[in-house]
C-alpha atoms as a PDB file:
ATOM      1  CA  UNK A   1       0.000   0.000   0.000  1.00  0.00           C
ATOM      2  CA  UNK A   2       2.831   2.760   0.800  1.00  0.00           C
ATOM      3  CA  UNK A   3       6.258   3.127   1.764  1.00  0.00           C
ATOM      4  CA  UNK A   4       8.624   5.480   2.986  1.00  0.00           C
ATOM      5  CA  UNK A   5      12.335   5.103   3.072  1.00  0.00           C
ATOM      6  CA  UNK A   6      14.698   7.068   5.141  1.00  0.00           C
ATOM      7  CA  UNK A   7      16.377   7.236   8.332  1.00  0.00           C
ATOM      8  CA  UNK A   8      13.835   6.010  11.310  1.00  0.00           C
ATOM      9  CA  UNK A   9      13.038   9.508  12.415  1.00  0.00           C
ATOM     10  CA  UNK A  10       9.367  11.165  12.623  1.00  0.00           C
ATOM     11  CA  UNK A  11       9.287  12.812   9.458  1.00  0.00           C
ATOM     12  CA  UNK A  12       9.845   9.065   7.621  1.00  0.00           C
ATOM     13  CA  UNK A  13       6.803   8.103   9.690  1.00  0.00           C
ATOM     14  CA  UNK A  14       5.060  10.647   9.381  1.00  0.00           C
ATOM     15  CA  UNK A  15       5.150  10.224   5.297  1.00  0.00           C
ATOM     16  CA  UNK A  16       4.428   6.557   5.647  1.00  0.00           C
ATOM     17  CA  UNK A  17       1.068   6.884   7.716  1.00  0.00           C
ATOM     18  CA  UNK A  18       0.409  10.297   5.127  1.00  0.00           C
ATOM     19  CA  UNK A  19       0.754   8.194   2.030  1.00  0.00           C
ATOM     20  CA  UNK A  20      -1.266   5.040   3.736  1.00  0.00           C
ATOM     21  CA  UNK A  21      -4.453   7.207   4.417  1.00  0.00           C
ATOM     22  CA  UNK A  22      -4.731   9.329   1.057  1.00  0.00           C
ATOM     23  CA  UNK A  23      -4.287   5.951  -0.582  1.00  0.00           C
ATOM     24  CA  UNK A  24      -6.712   3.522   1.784  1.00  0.00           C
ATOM     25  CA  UNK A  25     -10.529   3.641   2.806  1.00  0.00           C
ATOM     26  CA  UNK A  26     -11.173   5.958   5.630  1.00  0.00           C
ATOM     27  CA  UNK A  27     -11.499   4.109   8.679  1.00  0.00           C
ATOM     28  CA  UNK A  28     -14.541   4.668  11.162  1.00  0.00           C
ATOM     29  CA  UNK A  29     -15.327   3.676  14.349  1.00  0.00           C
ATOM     30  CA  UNK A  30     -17.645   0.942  12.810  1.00  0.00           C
ATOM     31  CA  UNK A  31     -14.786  -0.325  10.582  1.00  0.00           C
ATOM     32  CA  UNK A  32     -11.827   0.373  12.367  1.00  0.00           C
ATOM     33  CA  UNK A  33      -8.085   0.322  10.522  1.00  0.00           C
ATOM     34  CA  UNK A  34      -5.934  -1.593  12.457  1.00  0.00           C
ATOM     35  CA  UNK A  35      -1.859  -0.969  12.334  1.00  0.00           C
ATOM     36  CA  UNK A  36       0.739  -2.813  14.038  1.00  0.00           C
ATOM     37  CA  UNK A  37       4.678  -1.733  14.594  1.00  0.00           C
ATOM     38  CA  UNK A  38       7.555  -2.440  16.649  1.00  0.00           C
ATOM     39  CA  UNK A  39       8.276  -0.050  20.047  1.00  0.00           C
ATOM     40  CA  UNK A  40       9.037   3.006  17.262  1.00  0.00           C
ATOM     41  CA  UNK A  41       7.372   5.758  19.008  1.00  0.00           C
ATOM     42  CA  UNK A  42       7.337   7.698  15.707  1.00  0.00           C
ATOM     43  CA  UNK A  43       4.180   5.713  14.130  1.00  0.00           C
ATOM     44  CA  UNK A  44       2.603   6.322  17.812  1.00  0.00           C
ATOM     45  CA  UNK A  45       2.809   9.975  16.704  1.00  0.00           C
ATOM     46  CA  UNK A  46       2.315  10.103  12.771  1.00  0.00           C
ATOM     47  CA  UNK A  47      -1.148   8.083  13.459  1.00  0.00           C
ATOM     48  CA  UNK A  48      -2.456  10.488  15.955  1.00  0.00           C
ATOM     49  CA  UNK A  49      -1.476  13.275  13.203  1.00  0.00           C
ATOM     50  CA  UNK A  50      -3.380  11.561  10.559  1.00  0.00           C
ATOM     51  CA  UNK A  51      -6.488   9.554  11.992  1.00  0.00           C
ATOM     52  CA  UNK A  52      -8.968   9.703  14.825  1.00  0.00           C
ATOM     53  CA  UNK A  53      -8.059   7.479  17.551  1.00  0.00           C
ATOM     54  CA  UNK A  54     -11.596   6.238  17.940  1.00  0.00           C
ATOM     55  CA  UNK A  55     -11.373   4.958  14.064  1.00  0.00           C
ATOM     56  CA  UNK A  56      -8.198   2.981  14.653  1.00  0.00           C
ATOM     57  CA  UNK A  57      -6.536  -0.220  16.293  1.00  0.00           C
ATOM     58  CA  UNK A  58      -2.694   0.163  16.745  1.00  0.00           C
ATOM     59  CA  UNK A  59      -0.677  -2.148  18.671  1.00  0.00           C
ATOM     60  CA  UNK A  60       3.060  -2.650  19.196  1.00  0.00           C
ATOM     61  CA  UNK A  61       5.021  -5.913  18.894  1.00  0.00           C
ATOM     62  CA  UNK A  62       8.531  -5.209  20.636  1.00  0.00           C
ATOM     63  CA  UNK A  63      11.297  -8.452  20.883  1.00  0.00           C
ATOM     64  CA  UNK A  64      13.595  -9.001  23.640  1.00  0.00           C
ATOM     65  CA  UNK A  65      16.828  -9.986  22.538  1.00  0.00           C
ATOM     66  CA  UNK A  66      19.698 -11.492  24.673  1.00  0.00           C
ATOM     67  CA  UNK A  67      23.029 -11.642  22.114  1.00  0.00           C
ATOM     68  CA  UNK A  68      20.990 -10.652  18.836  1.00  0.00           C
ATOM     69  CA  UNK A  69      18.698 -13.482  19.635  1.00  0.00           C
ATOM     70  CA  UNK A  70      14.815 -13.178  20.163  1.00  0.00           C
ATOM     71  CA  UNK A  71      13.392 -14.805  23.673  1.00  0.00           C
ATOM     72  CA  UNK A  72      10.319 -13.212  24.071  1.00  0.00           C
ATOM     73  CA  UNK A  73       7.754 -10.666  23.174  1.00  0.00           C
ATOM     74  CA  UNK A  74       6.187  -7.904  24.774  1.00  0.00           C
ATOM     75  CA  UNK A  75       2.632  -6.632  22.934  1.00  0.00           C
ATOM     76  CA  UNK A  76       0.777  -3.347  23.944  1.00  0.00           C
ATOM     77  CA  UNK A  77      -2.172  -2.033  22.521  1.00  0.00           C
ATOM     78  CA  UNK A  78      -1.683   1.538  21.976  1.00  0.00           C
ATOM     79  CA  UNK A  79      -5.236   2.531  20.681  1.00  0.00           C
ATOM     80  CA  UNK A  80      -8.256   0.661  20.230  1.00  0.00           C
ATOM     81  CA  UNK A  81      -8.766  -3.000  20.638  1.00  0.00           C
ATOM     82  CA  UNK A  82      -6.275  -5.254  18.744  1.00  0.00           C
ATOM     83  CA  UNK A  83      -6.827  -9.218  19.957  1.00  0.00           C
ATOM     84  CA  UNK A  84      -3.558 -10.542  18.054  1.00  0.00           C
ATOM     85  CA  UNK A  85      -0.554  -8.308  17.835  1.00  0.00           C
ATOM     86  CA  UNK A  86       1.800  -9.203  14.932  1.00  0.00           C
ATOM     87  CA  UNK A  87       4.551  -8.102  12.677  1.00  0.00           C
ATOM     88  CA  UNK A  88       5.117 -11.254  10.726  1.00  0.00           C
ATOM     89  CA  UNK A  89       3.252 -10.001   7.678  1.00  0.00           C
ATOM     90  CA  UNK A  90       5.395  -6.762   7.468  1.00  0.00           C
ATOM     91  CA  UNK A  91       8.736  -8.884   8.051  1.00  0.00           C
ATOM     92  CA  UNK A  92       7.585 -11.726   5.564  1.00  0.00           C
ATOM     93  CA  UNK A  93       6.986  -8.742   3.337  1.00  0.00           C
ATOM     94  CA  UNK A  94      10.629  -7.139   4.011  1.00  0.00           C
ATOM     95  CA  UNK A  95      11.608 -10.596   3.078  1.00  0.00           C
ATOM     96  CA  UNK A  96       9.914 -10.552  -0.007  1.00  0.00           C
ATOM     97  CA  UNK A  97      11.394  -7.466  -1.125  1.00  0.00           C
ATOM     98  CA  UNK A  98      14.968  -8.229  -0.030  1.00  0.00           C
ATOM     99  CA  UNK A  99      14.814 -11.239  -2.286  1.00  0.00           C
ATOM    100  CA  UNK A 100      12.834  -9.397  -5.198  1.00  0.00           C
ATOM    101  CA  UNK A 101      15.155  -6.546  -4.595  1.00  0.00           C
ATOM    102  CA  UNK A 102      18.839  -6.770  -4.771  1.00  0.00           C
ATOM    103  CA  UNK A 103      18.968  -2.761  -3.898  1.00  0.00           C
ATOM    104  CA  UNK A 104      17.426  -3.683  -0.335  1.00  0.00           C
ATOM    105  CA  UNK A 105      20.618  -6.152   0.086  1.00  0.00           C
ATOM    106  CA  UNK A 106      22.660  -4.819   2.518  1.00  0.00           C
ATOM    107  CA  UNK A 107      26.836  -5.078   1.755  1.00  0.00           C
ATOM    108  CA  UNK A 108      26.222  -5.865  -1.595  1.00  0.00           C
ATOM    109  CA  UNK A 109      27.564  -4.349  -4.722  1.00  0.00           C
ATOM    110  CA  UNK A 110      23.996  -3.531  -5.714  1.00  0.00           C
ATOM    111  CA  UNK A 111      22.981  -1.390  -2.716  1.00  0.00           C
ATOM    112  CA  UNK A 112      21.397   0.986  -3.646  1.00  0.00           C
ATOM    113  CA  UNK A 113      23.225   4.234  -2.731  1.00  0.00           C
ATOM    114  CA  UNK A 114      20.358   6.712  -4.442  1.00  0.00           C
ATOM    115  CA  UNK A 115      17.298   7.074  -2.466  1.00  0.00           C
ATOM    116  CA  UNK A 116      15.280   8.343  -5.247  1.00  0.00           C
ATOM    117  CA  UNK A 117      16.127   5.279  -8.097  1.00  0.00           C
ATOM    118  CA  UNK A 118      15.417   3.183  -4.483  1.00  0.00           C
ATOM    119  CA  UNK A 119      11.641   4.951  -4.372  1.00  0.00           C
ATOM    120  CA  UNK A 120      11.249   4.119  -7.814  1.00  0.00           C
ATOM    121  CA  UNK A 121      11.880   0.966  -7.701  1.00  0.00           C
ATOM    122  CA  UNK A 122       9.676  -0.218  -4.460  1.00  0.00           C
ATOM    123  CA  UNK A 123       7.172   1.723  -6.573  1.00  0.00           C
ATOM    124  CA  UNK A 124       7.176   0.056  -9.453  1.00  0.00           C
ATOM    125  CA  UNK A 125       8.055  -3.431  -7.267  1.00  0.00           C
ATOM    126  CA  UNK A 126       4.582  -2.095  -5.825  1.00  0.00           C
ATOM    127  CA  UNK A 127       2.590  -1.831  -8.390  1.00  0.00           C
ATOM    128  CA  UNK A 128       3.971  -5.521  -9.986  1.00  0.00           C
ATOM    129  CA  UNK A 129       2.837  -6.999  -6.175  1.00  0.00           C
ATOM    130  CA  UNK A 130      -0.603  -5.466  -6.150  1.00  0.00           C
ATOM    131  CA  UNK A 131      -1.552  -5.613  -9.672  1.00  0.00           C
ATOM    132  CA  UNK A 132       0.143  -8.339 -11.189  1.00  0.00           C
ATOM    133  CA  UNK A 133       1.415 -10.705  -9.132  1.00  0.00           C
ATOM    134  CA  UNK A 134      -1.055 -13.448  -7.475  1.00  0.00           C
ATOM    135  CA  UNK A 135      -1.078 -13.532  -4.058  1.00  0.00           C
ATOM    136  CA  UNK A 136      -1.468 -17.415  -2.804  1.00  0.00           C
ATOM    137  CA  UNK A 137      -3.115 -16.364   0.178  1.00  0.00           C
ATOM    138  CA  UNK A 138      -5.989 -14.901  -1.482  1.00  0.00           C
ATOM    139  CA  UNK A 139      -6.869 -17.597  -3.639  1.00  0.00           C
ATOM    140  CA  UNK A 140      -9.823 -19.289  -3.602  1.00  0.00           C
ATOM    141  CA  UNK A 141      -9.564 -22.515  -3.742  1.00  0.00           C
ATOM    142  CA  UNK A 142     -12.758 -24.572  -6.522  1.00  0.00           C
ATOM    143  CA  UNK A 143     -13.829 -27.789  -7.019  1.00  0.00           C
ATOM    144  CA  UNK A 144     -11.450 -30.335  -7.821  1.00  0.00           C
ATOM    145  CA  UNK A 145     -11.588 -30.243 -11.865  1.00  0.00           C
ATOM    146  CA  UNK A 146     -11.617 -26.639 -12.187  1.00  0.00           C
ATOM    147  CA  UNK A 147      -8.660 -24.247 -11.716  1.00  0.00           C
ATOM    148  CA  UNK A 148      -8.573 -22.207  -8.195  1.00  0.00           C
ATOM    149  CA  UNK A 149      -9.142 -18.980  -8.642  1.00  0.00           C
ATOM    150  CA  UNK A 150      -5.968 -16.663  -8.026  1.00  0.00           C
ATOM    151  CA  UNK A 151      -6.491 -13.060  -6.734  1.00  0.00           C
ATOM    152  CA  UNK A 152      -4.149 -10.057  -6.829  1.00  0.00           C
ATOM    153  CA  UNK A 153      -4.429  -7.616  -3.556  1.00  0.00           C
ATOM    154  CA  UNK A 154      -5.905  -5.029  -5.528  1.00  0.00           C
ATOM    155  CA  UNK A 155      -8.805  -7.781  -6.788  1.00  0.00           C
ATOM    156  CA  UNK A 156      -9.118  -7.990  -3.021  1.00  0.00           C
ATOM    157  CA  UNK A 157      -9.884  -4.654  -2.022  1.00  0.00           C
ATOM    158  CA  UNK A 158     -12.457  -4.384  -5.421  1.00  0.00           C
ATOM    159  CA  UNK A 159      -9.416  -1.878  -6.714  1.00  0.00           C
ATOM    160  CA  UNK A 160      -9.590  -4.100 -10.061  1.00  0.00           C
ATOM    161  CA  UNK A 161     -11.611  -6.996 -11.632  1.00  0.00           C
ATOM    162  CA  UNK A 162      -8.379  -8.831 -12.966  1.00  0.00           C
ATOM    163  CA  UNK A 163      -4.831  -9.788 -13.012  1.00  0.00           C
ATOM    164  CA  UNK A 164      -3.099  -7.097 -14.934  1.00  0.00           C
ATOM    165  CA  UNK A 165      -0.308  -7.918 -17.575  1.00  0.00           C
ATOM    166  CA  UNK A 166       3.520  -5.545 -17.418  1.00  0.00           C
ATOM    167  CA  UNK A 167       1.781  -4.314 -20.861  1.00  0.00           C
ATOM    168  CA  UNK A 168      -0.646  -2.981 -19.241  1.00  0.00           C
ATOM    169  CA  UNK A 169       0.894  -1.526 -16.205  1.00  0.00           C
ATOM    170  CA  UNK A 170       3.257   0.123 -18.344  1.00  0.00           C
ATOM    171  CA  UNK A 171       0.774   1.473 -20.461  1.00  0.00           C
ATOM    172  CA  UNK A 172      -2.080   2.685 -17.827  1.00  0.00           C
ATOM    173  CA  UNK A 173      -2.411   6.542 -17.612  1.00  0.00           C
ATOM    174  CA  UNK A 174      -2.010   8.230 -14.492  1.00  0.00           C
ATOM    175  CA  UNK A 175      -4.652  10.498 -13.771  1.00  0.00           C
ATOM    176  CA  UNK A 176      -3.773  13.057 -12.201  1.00  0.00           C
ATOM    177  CA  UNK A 177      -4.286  13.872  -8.491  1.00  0.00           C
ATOM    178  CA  UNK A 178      -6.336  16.060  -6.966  1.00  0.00           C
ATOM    179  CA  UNK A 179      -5.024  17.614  -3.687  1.00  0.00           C
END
């Protein structure tokens, strides 16, 4: 849905939770948003900037670590009510992009050393994940002699009716924004 890349200081949060709510549904208190970060402060902040604290869950996930190793987890809800606390979908996601990405590899030779080429390319890595690329958990699984049927997270969310092709990501036409 958004990213933000940068040093881990409020303004990088604070464009991360911007970007997030111009592009998602508004949340209400009927159909709450719920967010979920580690003990960063900074998203504590940016959220309160951008939504109403009666129209959100937000919880924090923070790991102890003795010698770099995780042995144990400490959850707080922040705002709201939030019955499971996790990360794992964010860091399974970080994975995904560190192995789709060889600019996210860290002491490599393909590092990437430009943050702007680096926002291009999680944008366009973006738009490939959400439009093109089937995600396995949101397929729906059919009777045994006909093919499951794969959905993209934009298919999801009712953002699009199909699987899109590169040809056709390439060739879509902005329109412009309104602000």
């Amino acid at each position: 849905m958004a990213h933000s890349t940068g040093k881990r200081v409020q303004e990088t949060a604070d464009t991360l939770v911007k970007t997030v709510k111009r592009r998602g549904k508004t949340p209400t208190k009927g159909k709450k948003a719920t967010f979920a970060s580690d003990g960063n402060d900074q998203y504590t902040k940016a959220l309160m900037k951008n939504f109403d604290e009666e129209s959100i869950n937000y919880g924090q996930l923070v790991k102890n670590r003795e010698k770099g190793r995780v042995v144990g987890k400490t959850r707080t809800i922040i705002f709201g009510e939030v019955e499971d606390i996790q990360t794992v979908h964010v860091e399974r996601y970080n994975l995904t992009l560190r192995n789709g990405i060889s600019r996210l590899i860290r002491k490599s030779l393909c590092f990437s050393k430009c943050k702007e080429m680096l926002d291009n390319h999680l944008n366009v890595y973006q738009c490939y994940n959400n439009l093109i690329r089937a995600n396995s958990a949101l397929t729906i699984e059919t009777e045994k002699n006909e093919k499951n049927i794969e959905k993209t997270p934009c298919m999801a969310e009712d953002i699009t009716d199909h699987i899109w092709t590169w040809e056709e990501l390439l060739k879509f036409k902005v329109p412009p924004t309104i602000d």
